[in-house]
PDB file of N, CA and C in Angstrom:
ATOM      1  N   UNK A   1     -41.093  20.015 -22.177  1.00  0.00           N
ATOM      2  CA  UNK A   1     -40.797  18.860 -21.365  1.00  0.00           C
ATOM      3  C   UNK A   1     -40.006  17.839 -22.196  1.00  0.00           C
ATOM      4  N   UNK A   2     -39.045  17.441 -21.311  1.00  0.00           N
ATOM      5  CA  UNK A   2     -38.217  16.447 -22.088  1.00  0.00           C
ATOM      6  C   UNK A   2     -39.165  15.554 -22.112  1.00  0.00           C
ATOM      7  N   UNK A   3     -38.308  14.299 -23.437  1.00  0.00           N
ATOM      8  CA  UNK A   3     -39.165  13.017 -23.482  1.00  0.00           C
ATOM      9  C   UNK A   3     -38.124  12.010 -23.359  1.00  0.00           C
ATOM     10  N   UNK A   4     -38.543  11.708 -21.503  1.00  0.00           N
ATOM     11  CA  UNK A   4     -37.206  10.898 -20.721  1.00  0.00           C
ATOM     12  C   UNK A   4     -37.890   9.599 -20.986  1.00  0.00           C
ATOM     13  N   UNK A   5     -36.688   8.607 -20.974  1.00  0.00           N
ATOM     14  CA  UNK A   5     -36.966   7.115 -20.980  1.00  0.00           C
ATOM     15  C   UNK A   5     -37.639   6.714 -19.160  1.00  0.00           C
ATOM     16  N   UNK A   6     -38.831   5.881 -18.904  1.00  0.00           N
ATOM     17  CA  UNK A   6     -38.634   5.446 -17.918  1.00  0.00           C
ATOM     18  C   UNK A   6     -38.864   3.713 -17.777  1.00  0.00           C
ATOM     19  N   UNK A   7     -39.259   3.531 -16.978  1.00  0.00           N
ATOM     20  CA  UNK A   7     -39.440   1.728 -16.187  1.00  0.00           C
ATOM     21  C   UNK A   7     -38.079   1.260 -17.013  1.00  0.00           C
ATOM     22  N   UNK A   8     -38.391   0.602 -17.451  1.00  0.00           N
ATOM     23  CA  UNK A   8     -37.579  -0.947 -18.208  1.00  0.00           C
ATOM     24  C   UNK A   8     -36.037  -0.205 -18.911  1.00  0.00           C
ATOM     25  N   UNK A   9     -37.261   0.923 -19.624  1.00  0.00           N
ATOM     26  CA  UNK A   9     -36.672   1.343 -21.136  1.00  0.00           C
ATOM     27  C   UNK A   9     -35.369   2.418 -20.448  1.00  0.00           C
ATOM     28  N   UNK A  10     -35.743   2.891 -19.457  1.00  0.00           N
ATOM     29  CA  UNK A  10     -34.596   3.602 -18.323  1.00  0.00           C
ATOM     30  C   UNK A  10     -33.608   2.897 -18.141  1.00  0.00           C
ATOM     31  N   UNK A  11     -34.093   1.782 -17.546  1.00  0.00           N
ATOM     32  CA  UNK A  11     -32.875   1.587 -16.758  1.00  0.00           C
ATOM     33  C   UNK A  11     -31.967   0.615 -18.044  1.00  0.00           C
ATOM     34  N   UNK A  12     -32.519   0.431 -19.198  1.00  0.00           N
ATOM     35  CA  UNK A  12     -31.712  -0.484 -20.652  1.00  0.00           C
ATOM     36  C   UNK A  12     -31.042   0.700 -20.986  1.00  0.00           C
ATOM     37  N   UNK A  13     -31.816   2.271 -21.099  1.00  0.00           N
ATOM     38  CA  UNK A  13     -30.228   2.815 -21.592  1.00  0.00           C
ATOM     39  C   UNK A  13     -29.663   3.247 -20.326  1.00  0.00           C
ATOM     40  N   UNK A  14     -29.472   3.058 -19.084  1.00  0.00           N
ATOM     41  CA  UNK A  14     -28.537   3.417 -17.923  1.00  0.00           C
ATOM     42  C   UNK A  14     -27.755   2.264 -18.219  1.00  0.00           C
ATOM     43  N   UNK A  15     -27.723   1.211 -18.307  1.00  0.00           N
ATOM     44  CA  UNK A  15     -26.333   0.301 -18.675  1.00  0.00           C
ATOM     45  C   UNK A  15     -25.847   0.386 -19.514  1.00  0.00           C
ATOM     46  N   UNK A  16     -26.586   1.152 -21.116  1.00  0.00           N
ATOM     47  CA  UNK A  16     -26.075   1.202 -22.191  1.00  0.00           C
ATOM     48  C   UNK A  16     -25.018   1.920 -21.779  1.00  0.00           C
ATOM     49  N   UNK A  17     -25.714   3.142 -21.270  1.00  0.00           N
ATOM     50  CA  UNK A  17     -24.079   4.454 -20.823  1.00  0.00           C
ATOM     51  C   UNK A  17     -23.183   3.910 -20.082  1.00  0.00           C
ATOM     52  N   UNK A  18     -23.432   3.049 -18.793  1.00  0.00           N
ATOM     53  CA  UNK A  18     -22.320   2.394 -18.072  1.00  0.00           C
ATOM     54  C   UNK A  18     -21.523   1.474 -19.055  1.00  0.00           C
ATOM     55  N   UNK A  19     -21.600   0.580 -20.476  1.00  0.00           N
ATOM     56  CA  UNK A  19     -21.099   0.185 -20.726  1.00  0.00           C
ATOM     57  C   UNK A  19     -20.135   0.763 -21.594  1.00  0.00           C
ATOM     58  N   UNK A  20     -20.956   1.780 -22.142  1.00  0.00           N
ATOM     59  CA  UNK A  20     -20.303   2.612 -23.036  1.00  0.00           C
ATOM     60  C   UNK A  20     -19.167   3.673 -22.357  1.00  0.00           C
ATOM     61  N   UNK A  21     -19.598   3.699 -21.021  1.00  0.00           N
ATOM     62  CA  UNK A  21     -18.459   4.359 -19.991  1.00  0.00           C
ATOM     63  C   UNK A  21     -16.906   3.779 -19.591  1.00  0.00           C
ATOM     64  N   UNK A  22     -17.724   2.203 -19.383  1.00  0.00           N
ATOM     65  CA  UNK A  22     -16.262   1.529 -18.884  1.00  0.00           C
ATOM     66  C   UNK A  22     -15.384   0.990 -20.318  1.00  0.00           C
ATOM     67  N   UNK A  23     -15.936   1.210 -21.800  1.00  0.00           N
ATOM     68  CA  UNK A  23     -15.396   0.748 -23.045  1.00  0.00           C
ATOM     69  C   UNK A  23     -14.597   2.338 -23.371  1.00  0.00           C
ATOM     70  N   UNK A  24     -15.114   3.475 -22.845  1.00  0.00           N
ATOM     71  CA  UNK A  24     -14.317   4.669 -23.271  1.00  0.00           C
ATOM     72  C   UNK A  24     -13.039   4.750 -21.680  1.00  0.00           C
ATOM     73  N   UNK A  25     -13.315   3.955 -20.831  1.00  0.00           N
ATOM     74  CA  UNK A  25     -12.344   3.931 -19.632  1.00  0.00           C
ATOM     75  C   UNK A  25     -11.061   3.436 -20.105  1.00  0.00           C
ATOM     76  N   UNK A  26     -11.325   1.941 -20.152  1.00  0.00           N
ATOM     77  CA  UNK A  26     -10.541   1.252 -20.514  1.00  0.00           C
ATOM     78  C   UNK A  26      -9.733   1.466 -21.961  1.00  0.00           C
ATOM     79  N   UNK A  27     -10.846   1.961 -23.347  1.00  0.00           N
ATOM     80  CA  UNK A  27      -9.675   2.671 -24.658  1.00  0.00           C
ATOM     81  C   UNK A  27      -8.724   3.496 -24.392  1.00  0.00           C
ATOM     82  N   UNK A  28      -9.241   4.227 -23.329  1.00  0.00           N
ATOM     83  CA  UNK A  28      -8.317   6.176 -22.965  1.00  0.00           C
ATOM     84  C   UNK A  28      -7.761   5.843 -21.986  1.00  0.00           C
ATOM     85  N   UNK A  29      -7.674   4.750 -20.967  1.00  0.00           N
ATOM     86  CA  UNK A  29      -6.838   5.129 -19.265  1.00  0.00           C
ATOM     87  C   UNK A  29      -5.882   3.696 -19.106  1.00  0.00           C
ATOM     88  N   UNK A  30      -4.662   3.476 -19.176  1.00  0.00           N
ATOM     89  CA  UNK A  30      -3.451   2.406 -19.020  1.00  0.00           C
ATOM     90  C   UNK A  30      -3.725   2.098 -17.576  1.00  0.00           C
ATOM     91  N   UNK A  31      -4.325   2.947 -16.846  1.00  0.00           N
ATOM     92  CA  UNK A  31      -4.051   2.641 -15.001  1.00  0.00           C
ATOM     93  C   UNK A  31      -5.521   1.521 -15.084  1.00  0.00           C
ATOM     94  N   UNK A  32      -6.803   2.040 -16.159  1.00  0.00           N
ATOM     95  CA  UNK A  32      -7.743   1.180 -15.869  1.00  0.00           C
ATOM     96  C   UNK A  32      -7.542  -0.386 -16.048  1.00  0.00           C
ATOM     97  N   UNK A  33      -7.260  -0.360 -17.599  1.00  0.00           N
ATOM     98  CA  UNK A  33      -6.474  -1.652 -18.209  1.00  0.00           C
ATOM     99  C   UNK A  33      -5.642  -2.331 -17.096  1.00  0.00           C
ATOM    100  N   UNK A  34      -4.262  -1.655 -16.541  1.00  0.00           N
ATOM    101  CA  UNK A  34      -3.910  -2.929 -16.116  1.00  0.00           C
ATOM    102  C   UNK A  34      -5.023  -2.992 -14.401  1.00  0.00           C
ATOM    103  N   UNK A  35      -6.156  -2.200 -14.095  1.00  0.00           N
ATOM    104  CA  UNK A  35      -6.505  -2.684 -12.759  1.00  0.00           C
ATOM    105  C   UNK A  35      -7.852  -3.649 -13.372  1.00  0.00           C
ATOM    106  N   UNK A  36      -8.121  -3.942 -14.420  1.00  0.00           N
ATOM    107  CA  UNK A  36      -8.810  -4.729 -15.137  1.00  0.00           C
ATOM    108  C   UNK A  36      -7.962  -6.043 -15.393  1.00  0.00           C
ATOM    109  N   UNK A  37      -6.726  -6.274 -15.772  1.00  0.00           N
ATOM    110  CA  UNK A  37      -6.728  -7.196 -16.113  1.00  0.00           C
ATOM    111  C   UNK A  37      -5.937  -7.841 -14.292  1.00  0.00           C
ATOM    112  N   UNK A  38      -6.111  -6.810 -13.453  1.00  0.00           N
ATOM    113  CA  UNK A  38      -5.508  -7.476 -12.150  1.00  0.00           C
ATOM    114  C   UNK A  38      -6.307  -7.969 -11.461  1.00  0.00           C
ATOM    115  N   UNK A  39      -7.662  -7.467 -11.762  1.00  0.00           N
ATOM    116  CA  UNK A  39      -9.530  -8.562 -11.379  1.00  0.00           C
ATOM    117  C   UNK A  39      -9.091  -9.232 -12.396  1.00  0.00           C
ATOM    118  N   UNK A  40      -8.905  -9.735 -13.175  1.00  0.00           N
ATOM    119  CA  UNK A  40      -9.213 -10.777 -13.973  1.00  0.00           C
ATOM    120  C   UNK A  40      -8.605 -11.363 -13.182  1.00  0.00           C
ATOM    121  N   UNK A  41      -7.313 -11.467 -12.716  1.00  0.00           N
ATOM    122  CA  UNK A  41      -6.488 -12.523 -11.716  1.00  0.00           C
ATOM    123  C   UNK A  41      -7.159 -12.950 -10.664  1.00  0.00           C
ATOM    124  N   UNK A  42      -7.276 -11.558 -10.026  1.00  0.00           N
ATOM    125  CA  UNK A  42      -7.291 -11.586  -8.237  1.00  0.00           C
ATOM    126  C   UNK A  42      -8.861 -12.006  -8.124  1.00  0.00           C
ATOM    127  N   UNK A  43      -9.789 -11.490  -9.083  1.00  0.00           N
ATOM    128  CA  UNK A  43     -11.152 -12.330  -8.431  1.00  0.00           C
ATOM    129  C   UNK A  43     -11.285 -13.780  -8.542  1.00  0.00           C
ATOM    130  N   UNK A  44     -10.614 -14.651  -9.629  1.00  0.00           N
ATOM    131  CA  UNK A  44     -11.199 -15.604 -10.147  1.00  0.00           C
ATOM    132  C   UNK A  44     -10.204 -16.425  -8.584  1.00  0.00           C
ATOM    133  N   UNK A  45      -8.991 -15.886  -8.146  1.00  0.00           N
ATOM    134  CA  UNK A  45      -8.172 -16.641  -6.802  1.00  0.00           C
ATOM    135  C   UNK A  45      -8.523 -16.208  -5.956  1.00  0.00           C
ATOM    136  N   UNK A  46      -9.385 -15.278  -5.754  1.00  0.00           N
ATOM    137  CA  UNK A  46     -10.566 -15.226  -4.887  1.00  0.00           C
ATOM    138  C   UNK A  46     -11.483 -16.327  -4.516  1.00  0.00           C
ATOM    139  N   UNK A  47     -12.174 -16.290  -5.500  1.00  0.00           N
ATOM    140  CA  UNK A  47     -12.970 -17.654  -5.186  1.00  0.00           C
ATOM    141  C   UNK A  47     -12.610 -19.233  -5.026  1.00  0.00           C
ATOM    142  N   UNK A  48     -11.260 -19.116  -4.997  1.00  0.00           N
ATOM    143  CA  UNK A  48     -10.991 -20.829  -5.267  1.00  0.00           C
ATOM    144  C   UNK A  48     -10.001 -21.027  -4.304  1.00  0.00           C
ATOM    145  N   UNK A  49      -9.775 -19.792  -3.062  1.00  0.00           N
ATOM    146  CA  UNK A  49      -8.897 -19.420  -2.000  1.00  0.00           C
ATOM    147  C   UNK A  49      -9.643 -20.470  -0.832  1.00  0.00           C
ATOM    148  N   UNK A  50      -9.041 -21.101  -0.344  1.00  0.00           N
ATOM    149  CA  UNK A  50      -9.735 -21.917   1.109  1.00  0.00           C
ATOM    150  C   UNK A  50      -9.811 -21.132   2.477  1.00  0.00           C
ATOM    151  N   UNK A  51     -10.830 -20.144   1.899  1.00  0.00           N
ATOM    152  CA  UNK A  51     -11.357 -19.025   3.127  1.00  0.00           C
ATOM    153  C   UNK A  51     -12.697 -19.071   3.169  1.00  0.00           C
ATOM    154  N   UNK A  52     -13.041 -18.349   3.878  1.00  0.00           N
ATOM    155  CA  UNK A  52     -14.903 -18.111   4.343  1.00  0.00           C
ATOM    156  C   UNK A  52     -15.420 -16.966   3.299  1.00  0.00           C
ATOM    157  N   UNK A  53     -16.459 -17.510   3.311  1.00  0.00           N
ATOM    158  CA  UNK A  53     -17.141 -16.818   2.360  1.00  0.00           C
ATOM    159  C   UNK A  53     -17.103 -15.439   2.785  1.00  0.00           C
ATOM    160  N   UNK A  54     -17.393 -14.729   3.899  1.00  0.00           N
ATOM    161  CA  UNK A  54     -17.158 -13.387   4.109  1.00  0.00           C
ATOM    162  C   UNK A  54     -15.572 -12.840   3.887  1.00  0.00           C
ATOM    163  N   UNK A  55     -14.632 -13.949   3.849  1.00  0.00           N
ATOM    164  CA  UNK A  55     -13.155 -12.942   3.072  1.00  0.00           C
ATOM    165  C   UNK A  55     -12.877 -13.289   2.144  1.00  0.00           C
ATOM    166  N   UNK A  56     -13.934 -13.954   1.336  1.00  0.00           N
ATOM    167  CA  UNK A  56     -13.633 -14.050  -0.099  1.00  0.00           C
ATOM    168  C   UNK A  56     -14.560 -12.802  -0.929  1.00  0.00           C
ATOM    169  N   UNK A  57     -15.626 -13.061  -0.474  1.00  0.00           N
ATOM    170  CA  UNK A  57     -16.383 -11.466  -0.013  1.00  0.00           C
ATOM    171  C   UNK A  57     -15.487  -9.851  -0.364  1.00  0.00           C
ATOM    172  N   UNK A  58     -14.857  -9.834   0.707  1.00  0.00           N
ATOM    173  CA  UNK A  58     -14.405  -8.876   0.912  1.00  0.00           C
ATOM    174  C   UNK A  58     -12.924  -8.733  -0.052  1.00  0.00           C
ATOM    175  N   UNK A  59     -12.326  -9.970  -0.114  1.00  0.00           N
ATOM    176  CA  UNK A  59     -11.507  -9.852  -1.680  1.00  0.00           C
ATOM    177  C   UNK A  59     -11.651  -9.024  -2.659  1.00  0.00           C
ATOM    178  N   UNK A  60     -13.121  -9.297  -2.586  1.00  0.00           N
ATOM    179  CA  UNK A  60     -13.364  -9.019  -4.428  1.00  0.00           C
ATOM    180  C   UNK A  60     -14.045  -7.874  -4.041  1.00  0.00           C
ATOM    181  N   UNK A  61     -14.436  -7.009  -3.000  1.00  0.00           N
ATOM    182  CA  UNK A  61     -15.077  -6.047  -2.924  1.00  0.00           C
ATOM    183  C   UNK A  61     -13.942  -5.448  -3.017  1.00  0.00           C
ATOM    184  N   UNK A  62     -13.338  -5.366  -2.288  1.00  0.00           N
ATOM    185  CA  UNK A  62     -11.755  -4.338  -2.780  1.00  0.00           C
ATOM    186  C   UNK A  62     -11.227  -4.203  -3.910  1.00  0.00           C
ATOM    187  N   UNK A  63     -11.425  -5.041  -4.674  1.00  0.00           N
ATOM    188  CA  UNK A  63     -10.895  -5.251  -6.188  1.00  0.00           C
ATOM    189  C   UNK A  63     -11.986  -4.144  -6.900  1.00  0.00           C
ATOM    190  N   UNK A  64     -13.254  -4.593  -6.974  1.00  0.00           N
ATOM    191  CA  UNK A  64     -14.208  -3.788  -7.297  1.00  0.00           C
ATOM    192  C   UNK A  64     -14.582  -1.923  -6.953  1.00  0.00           C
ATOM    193  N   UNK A  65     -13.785  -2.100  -5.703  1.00  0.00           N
ATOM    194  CA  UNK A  65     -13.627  -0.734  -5.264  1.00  0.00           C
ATOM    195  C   UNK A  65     -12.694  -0.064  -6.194  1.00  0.00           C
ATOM    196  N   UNK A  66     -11.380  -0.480  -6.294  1.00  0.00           N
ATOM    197  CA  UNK A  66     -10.355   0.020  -7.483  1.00  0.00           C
ATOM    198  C   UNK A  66     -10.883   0.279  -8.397  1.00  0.00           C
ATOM    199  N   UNK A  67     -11.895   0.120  -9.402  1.00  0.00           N
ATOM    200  CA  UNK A  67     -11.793   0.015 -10.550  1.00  0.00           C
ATOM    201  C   UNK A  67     -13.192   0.983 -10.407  1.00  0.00           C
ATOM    202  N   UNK A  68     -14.114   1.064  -9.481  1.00  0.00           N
ATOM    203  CA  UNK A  68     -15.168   2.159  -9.182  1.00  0.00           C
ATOM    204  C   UNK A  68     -14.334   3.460  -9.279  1.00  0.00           C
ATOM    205  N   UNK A  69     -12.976   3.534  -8.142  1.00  0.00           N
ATOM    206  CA  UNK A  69     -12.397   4.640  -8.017  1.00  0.00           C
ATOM    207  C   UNK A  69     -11.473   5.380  -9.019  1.00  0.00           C
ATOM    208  N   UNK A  70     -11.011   4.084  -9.647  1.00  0.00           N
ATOM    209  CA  UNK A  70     -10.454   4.583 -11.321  1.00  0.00           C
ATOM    210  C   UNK A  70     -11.525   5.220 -12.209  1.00  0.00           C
ATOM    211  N   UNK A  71     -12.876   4.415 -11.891  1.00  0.00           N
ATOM    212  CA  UNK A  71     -13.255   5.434 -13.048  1.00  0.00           C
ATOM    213  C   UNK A  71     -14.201   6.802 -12.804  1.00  0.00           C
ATOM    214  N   UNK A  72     -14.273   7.069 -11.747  1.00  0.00           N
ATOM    215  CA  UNK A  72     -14.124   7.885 -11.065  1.00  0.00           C
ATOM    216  C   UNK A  72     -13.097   8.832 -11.233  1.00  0.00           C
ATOM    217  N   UNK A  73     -11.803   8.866 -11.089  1.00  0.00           N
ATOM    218  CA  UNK A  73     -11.042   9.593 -10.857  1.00  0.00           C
ATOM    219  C   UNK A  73     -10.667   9.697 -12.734  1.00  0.00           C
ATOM    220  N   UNK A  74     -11.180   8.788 -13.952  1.00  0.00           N
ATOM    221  CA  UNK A  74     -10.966   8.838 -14.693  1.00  0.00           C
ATOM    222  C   UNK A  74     -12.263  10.927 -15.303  1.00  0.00           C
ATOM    223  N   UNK A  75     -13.139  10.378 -14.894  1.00  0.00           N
ATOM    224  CA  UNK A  75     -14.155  11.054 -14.984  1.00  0.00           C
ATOM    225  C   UNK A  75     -13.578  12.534 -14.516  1.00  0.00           C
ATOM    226  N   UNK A  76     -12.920  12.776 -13.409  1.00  0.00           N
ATOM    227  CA  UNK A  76     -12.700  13.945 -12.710  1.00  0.00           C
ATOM    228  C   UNK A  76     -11.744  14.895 -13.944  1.00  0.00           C
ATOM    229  N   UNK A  77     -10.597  13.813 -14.622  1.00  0.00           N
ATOM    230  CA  UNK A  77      -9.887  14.519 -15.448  1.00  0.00           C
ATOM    231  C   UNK A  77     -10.052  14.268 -16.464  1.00  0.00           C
ATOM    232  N   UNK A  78     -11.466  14.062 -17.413  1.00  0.00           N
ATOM    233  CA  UNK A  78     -11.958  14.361 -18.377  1.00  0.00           C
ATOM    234  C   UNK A  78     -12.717  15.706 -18.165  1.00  0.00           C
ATOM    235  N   UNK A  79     -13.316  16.012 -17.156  1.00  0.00           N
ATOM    236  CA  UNK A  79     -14.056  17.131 -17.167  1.00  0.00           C
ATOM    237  C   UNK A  79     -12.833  18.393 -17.003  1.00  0.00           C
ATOM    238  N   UNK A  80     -11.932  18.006 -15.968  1.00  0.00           N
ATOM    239  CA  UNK A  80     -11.103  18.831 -16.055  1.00  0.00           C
ATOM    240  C   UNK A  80     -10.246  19.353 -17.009  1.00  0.00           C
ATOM    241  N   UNK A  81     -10.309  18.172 -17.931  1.00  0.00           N
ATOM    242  CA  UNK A  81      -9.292  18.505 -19.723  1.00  0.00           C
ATOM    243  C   UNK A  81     -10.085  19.099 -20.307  1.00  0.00           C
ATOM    244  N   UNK A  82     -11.441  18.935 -20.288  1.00  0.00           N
ATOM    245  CA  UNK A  82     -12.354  19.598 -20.953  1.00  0.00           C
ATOM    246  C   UNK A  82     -12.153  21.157 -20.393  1.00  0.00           C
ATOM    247  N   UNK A  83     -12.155  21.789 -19.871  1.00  0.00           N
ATOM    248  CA  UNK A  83     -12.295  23.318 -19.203  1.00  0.00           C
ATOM    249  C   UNK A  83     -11.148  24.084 -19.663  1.00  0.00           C
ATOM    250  N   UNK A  84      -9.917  23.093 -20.226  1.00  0.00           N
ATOM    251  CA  UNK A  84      -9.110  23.910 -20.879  1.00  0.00           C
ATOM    252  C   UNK A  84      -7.411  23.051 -20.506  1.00  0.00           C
ATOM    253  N   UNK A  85      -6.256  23.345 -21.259  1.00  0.00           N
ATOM    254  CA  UNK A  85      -5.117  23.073 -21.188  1.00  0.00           C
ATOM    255  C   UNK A  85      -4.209  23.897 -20.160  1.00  0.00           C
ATOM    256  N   UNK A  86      -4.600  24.716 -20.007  1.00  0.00           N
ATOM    257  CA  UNK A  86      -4.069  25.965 -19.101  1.00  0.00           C
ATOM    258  C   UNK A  86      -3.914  25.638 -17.560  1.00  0.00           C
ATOM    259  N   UNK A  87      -2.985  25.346 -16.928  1.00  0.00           N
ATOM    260  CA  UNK A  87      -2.829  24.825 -15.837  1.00  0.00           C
ATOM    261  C   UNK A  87      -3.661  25.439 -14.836  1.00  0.00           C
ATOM    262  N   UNK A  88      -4.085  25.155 -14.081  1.00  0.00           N
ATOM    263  CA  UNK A  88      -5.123  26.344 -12.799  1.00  0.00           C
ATOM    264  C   UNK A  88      -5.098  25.414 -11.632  1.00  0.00           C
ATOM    265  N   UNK A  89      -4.373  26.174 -10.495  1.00  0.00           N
ATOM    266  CA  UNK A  89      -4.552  25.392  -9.363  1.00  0.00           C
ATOM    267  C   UNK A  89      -5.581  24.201  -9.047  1.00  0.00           C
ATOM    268  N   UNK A  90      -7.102  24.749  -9.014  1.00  0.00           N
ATOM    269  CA  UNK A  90      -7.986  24.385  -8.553  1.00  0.00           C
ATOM    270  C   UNK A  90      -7.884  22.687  -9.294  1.00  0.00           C
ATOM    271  N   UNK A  91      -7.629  22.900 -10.736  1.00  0.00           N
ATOM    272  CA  UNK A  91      -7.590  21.951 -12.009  1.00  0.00           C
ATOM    273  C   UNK A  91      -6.499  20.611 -11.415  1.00  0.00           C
ATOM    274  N   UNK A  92      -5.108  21.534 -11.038  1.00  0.00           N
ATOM    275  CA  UNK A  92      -4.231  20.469 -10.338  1.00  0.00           C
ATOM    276  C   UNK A  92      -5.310  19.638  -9.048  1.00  0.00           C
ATOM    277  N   UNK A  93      -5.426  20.634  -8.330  1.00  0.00           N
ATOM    278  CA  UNK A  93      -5.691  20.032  -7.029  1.00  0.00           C
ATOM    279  C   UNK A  93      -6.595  18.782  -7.138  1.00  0.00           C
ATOM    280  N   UNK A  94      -8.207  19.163  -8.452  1.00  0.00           N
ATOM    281  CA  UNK A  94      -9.114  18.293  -8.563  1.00  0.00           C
ATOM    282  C   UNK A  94      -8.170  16.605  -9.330  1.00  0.00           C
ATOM    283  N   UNK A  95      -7.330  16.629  -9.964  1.00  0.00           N
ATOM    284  CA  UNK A  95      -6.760  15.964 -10.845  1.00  0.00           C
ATOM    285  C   UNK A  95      -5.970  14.852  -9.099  1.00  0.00           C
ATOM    286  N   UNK A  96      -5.205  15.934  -8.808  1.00  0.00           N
ATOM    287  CA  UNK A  96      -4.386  15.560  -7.690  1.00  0.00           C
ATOM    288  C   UNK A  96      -5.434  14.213  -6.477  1.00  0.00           C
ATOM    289  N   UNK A  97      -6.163  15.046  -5.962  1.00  0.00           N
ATOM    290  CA  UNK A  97      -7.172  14.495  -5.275  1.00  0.00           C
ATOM    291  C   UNK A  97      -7.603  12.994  -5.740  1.00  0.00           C
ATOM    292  N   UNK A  98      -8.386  12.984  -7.061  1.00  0.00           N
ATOM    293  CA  UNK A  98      -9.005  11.796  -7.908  1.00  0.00           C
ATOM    294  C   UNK A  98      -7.941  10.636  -7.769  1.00  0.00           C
ATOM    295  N   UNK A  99      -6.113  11.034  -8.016  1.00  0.00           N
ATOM    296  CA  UNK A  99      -5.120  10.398  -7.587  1.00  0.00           C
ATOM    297  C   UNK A  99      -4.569   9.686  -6.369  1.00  0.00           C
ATOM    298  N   UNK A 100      -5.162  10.653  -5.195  1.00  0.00           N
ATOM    299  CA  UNK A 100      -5.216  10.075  -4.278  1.00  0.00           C
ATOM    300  C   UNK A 100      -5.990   9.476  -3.874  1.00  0.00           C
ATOM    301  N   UNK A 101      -7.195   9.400  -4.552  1.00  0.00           N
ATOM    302  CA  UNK A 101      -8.165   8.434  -3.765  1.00  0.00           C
ATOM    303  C   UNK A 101      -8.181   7.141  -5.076  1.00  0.00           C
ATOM    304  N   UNK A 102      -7.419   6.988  -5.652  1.00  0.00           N
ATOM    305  CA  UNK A 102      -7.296   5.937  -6.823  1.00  0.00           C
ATOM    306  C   UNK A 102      -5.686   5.013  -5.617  1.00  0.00           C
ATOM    307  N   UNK A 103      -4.902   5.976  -4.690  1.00  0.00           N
ATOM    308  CA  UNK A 103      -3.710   5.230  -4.679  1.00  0.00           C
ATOM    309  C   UNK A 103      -4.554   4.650  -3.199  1.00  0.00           C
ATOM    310  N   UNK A 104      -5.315   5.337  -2.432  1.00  0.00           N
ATOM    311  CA  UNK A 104      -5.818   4.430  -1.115  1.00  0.00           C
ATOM    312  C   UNK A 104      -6.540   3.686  -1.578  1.00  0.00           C
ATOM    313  N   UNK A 105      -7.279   3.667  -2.531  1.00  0.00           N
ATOM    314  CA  UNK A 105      -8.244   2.209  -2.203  1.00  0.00           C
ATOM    315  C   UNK A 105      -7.124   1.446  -2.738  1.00  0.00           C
ATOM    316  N   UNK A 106      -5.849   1.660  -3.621  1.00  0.00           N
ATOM    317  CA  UNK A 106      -4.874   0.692  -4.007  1.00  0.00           C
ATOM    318  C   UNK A 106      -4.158  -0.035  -2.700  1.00  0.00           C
ATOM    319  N   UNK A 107      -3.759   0.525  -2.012  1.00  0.00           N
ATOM    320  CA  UNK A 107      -3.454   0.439  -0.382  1.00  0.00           C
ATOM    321  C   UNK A 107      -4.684  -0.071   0.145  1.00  0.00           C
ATOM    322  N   UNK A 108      -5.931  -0.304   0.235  1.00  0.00           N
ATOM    323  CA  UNK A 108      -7.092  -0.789   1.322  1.00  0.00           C
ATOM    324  C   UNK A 108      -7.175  -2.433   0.564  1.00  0.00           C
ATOM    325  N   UNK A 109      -7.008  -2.526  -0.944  1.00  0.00           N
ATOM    326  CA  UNK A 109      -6.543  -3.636  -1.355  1.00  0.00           C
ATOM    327  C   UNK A 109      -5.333  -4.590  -0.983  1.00  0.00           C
ATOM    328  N   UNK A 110      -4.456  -3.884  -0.749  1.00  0.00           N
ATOM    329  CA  UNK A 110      -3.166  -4.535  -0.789  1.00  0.00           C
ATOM    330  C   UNK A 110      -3.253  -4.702   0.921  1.00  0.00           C
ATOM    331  N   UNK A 111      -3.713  -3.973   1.836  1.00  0.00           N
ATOM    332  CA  UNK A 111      -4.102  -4.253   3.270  1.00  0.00           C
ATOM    333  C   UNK A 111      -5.120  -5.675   3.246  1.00  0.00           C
ATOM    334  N   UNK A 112      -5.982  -5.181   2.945  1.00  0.00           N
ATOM    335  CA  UNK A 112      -6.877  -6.474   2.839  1.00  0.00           C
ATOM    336  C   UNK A 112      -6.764  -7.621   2.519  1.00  0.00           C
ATOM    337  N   UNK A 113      -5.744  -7.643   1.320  1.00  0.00           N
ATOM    338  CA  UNK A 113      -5.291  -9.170   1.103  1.00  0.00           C
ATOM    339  C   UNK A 113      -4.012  -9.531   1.719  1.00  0.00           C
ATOM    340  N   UNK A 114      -3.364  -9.103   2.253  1.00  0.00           N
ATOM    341  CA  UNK A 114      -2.153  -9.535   3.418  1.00  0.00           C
ATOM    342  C   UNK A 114      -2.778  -9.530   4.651  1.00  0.00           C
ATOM    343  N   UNK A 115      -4.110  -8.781   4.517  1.00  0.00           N
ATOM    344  CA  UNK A 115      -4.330  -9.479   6.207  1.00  0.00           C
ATOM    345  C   UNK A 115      -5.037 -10.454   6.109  1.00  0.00           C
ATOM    346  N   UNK A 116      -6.358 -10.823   5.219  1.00  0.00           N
ATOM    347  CA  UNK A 116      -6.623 -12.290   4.655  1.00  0.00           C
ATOM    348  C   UNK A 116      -5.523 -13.655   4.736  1.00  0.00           C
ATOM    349  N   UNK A 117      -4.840 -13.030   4.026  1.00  0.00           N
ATOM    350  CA  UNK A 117      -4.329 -14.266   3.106  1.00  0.00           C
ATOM    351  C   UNK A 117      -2.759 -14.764   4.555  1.00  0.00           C
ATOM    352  N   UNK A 118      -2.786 -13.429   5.617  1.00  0.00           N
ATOM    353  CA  UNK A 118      -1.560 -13.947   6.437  1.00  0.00           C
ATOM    354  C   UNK A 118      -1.804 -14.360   7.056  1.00  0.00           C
TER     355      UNK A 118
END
């Protein structure tokens, strides 16, 4: 039997790894960096936007969505580099995919704040 962490001591190293996740995101991925430093912009004019709290809300949930789906899609093609250099359909397709769902939530952002902000 393993000897798993639980209560407190669980969930202190589950952020350890999340932090240690989004510090190996951001060293290894240019797409994370600049959608990091584009929350640094877009949330803080989020909040200081003269809207309702539910579309300031929803601002920053979209922002937050990007950067879930980056690392996400960061994750898909680490495992996939890992399995080998050798091109293999399946390898494109998974790589391909992670891409497309990194460019719609980029699009559900850029929807969301032109229909806000028009």
């Amino acid at each position: 039997m393993k000897n798993e962490a639980i209560g407190l001591e669980r969930i202190f190293n589950a952020f350890k790894f999340s932090i240690k996740g989004l510090k190996t995101c951001y060293q290894s991925e240019a797409a994370f960096r600049q959608e990091v430093w584009l929350a640094i912009i877009l949330v803080p004019l989020a909040l200081i936007l003269d809207i309702s709290s539910l579309e300031k809300f929803a601002l920053i949930v979209v922002v937050f969505l990007v950067l879930i789906v980056e690392v996400l899609n960061s994750a898909i093609e680490s495992v996939v580099d890992r399995i080998g250099d050798e091109y293999h359909v399946l390898s494109g397709a998974a790589k391909d995919m992670g891409s497309a769902a990194v460019w719609l939530s980029l699009m559900l952002l850029i929807i969301t704040w032109l229909i806000i902000l028009i």
